[in-house]
C-alpha atoms as a PDB file:
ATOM      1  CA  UNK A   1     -78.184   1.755 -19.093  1.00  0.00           C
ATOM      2  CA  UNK A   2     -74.885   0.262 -18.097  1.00  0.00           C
ATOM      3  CA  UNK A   3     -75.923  -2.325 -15.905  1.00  0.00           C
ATOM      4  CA  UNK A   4     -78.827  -3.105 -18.335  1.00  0.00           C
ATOM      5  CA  UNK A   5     -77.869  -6.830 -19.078  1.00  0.00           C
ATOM      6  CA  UNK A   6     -76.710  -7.188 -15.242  1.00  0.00           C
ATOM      7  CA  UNK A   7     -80.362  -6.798 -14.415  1.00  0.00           C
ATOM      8  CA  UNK A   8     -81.409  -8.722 -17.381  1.00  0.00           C
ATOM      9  CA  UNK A   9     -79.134 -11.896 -16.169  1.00  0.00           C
ATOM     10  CA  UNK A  10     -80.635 -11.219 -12.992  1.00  0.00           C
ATOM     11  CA  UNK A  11     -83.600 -11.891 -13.939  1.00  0.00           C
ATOM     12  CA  UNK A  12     -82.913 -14.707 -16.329  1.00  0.00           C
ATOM     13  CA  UNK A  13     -84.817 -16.995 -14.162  1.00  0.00           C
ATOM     14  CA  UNK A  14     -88.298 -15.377 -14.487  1.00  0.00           C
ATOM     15  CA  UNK A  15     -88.660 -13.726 -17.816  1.00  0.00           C
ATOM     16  CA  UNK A  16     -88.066 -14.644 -21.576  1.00  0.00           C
ATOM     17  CA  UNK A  17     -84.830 -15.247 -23.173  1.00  0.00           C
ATOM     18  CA  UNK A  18     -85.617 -12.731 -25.165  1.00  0.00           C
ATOM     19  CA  UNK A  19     -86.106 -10.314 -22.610  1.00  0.00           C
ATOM     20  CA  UNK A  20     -82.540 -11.035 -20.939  1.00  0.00           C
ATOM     21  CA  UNK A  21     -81.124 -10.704 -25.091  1.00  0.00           C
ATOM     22  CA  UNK A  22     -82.658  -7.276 -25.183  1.00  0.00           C
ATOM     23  CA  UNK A  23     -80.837  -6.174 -22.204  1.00  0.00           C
ATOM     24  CA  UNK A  24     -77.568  -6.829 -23.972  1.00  0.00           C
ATOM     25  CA  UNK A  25     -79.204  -4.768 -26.774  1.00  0.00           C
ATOM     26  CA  UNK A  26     -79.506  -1.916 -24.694  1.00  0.00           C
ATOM     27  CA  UNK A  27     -76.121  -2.201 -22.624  1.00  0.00           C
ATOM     28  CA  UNK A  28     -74.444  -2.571 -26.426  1.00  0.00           C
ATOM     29  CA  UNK A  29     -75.680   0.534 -27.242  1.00  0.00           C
ATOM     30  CA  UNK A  30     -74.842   2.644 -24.227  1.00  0.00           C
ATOM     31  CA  UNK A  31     -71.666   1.059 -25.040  1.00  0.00           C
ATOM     32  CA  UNK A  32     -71.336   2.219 -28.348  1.00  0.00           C
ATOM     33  CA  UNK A  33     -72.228   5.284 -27.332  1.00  0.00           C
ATOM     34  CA  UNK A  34     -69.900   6.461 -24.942  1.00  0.00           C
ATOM     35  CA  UNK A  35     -67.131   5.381 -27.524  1.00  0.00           C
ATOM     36  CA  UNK A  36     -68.723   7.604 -29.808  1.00  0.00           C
ATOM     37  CA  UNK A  37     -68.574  10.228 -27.492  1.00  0.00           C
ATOM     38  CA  UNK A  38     -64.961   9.538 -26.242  1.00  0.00           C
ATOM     39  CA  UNK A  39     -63.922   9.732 -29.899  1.00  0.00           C
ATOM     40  CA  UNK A  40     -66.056  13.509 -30.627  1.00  0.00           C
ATOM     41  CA  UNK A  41     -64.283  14.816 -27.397  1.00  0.00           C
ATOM     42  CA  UNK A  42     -61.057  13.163 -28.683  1.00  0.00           C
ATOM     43  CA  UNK A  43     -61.714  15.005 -32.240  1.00  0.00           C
ATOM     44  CA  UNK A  44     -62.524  18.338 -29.973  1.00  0.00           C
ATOM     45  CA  UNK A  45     -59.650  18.515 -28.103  1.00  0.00           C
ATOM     46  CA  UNK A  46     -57.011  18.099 -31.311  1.00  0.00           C
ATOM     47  CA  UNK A  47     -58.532  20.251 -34.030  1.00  0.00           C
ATOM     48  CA  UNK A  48     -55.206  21.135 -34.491  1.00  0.00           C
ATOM     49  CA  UNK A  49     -53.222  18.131 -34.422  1.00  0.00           C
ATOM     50  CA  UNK A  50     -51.798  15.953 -36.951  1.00  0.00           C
ATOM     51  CA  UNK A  51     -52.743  13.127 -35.191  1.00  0.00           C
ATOM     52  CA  UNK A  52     -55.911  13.912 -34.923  1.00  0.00           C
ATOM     53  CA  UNK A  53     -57.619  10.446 -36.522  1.00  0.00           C
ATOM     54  CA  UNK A  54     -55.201   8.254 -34.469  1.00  0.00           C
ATOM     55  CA  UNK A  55     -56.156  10.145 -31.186  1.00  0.00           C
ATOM     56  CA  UNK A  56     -59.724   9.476 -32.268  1.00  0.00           C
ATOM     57  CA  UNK A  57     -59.191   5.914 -33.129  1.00  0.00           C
ATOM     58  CA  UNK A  58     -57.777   5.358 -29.640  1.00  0.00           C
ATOM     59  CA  UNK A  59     -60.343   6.748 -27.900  1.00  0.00           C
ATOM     60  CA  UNK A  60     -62.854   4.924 -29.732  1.00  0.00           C
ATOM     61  CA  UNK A  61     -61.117   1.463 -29.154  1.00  0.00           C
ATOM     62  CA  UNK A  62     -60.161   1.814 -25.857  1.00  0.00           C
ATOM     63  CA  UNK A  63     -63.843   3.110 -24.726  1.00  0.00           C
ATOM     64  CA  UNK A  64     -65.485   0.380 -26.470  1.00  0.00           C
ATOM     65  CA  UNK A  65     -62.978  -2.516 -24.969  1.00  0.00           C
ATOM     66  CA  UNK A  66     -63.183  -1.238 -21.787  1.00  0.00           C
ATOM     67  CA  UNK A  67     -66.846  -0.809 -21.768  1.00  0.00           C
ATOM     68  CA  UNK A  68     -67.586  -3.801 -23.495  1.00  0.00           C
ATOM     69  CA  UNK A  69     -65.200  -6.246 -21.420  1.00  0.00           C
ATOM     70  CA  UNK A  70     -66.074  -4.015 -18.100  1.00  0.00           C
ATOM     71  CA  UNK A  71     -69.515  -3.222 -18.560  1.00  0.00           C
ATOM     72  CA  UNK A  72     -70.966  -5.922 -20.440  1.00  0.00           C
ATOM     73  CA  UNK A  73     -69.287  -9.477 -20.926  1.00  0.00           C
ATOM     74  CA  UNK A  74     -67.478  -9.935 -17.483  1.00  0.00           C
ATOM     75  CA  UNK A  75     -71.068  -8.531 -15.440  1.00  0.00           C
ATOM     76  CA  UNK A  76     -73.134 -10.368 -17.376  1.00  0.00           C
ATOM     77  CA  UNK A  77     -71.336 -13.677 -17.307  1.00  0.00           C
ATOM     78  CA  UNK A  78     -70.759 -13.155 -13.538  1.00  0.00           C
ATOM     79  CA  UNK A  79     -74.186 -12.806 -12.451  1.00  0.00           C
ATOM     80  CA  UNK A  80     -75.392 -15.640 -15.189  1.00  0.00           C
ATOM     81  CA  UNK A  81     -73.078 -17.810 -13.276  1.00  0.00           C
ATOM     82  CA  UNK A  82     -74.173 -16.313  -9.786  1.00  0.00           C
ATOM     83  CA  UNK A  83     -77.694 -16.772 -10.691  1.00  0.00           C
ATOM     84  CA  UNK A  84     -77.503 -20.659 -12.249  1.00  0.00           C
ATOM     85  CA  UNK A  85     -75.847 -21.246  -9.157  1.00  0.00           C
ATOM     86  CA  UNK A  86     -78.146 -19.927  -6.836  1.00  0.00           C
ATOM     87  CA  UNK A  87     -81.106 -21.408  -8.667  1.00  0.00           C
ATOM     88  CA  UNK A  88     -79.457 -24.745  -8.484  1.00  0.00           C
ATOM     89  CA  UNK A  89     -78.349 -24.880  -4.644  1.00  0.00           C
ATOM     90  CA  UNK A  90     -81.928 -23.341  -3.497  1.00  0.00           C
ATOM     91  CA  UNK A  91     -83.140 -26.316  -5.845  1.00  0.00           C
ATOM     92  CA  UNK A  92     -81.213 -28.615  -3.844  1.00  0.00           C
ATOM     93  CA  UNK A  93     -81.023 -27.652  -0.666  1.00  0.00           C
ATOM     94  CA  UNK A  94     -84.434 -26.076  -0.166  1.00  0.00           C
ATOM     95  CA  UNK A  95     -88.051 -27.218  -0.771  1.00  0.00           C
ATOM     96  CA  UNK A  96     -89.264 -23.806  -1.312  1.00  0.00           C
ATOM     97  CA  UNK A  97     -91.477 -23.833  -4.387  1.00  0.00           C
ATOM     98  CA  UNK A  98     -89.960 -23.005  -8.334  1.00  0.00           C
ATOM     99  CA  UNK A  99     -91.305 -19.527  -8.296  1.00  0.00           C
ATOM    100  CA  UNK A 100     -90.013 -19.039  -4.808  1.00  0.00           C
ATOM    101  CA  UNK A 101     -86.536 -20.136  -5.760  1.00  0.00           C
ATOM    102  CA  UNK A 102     -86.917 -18.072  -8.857  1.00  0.00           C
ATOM    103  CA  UNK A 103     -87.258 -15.119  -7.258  1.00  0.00           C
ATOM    104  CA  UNK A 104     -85.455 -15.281  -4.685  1.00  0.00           C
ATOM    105  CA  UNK A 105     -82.244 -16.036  -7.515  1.00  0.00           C
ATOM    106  CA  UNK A 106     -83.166 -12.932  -8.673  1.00  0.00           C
ATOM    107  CA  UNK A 107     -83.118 -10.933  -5.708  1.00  0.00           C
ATOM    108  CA  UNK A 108     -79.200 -13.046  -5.419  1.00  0.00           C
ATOM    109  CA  UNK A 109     -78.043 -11.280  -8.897  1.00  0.00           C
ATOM    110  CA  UNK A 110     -79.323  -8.171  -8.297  1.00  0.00           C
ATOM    111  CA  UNK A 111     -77.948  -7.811  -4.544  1.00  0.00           C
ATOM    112  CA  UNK A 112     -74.780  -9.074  -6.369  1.00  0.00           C
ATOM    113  CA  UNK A 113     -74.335  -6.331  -9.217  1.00  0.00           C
ATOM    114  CA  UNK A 114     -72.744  -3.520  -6.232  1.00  0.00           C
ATOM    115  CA  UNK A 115     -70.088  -6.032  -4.706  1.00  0.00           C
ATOM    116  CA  UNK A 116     -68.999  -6.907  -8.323  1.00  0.00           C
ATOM    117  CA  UNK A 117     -68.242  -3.053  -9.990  1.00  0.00           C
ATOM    118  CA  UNK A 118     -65.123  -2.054  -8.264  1.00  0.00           C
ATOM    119  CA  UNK A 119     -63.343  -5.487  -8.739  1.00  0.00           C
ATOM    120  CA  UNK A 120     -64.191  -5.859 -12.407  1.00  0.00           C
ATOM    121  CA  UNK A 121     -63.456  -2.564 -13.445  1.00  0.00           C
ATOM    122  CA  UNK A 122     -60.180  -2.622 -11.274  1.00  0.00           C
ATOM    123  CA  UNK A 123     -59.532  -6.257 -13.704  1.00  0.00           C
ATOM    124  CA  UNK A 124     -59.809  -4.671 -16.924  1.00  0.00           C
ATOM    125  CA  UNK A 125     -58.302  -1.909 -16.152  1.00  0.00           C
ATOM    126  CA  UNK A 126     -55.455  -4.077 -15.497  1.00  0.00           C
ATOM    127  CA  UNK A 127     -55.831  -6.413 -18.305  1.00  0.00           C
ATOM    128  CA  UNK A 128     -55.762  -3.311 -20.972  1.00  0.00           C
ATOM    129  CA  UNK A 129     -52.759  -1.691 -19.107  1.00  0.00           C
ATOM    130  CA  UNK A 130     -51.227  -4.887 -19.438  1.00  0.00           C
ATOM    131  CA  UNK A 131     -51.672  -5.572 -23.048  1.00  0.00           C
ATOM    132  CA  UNK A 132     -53.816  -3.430 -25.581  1.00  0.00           C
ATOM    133  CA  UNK A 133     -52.615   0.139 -23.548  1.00  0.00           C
ATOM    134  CA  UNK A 134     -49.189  -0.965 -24.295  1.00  0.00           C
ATOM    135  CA  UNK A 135     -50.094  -0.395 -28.008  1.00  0.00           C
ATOM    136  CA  UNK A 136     -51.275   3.071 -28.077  1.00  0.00           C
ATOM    137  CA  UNK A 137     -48.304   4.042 -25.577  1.00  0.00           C
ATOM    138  CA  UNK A 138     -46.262   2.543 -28.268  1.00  0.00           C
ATOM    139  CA  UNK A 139     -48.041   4.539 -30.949  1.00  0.00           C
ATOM    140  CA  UNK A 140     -47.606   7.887 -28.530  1.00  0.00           C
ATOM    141  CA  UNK A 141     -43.716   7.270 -28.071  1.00  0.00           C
ATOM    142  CA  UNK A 142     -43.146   7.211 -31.689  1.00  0.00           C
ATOM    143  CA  UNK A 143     -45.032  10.246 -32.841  1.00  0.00           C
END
């Protein structure tokens, strides 16, 4: 469900707008999700602590940056941008017919969605170890 709106980009090209929208429906909701569940484990494992809501909080909003940035706006935009241009070079460089190009775009995206995981994950990763992390470490020090 993760890669939901990767494959929806992917696609883009061939099916309805709506269609690739609904695929950042469902991606948003595994999203959600999993921050829901980070923050129940969160609440599990400090039953006893009186910290308990901040814990929570932080596992909530760190899941559902990292998901969202990792999981959903960075893929998606990637492979929107991967796909446009792929549908425009085959358009320019190729006489293969529309649905030709189409598809083969779409085959482009979703041979791209394995070489781009690692990389983007590694980035935010990065970019909330660099900046938002730096709060809740702050919060941990002082407690």
């Amino acid at each position: 469900m993760g890669y939901a709106n990767e494959v929806g980009e992917a696609f883009r090209a061939l099916v309805p707008v709506s269609a690739v929208w609904a695929s950042y429906a469902v991606a948003t909701a595994y999203v959600s999700a999993d921050a829901l569940d980070k923050g129940k484990k969160a609440a599990a494992a400090h039953t006893e602590d009186h910290g308990k809501a901040v814990r929570v909080a932080v596992a909530v909003v760190d899941t559902f940056v990292w998901q969202a940035l990792a999981s959903v706006a960075i893929p998606g935009f990637t492979i929107n941008r991967v796909c446009a241009a792929s549908l425009f070079l085959l358009g320019k460089t190729t006489r293969w017919p529309l649905p030709v190009r189409k598809w083969t775009t779409t085959a482009i995206g979703l041979s791209t969605i394995p070489f781009i995981i690692t990389p983007i994950d590694r980035s935010v990763d990065f970019l909330l170890d660099s900046s938002l992390r730096k709060l809740y470490d702050e919060g941990e020090k002082r407690e």
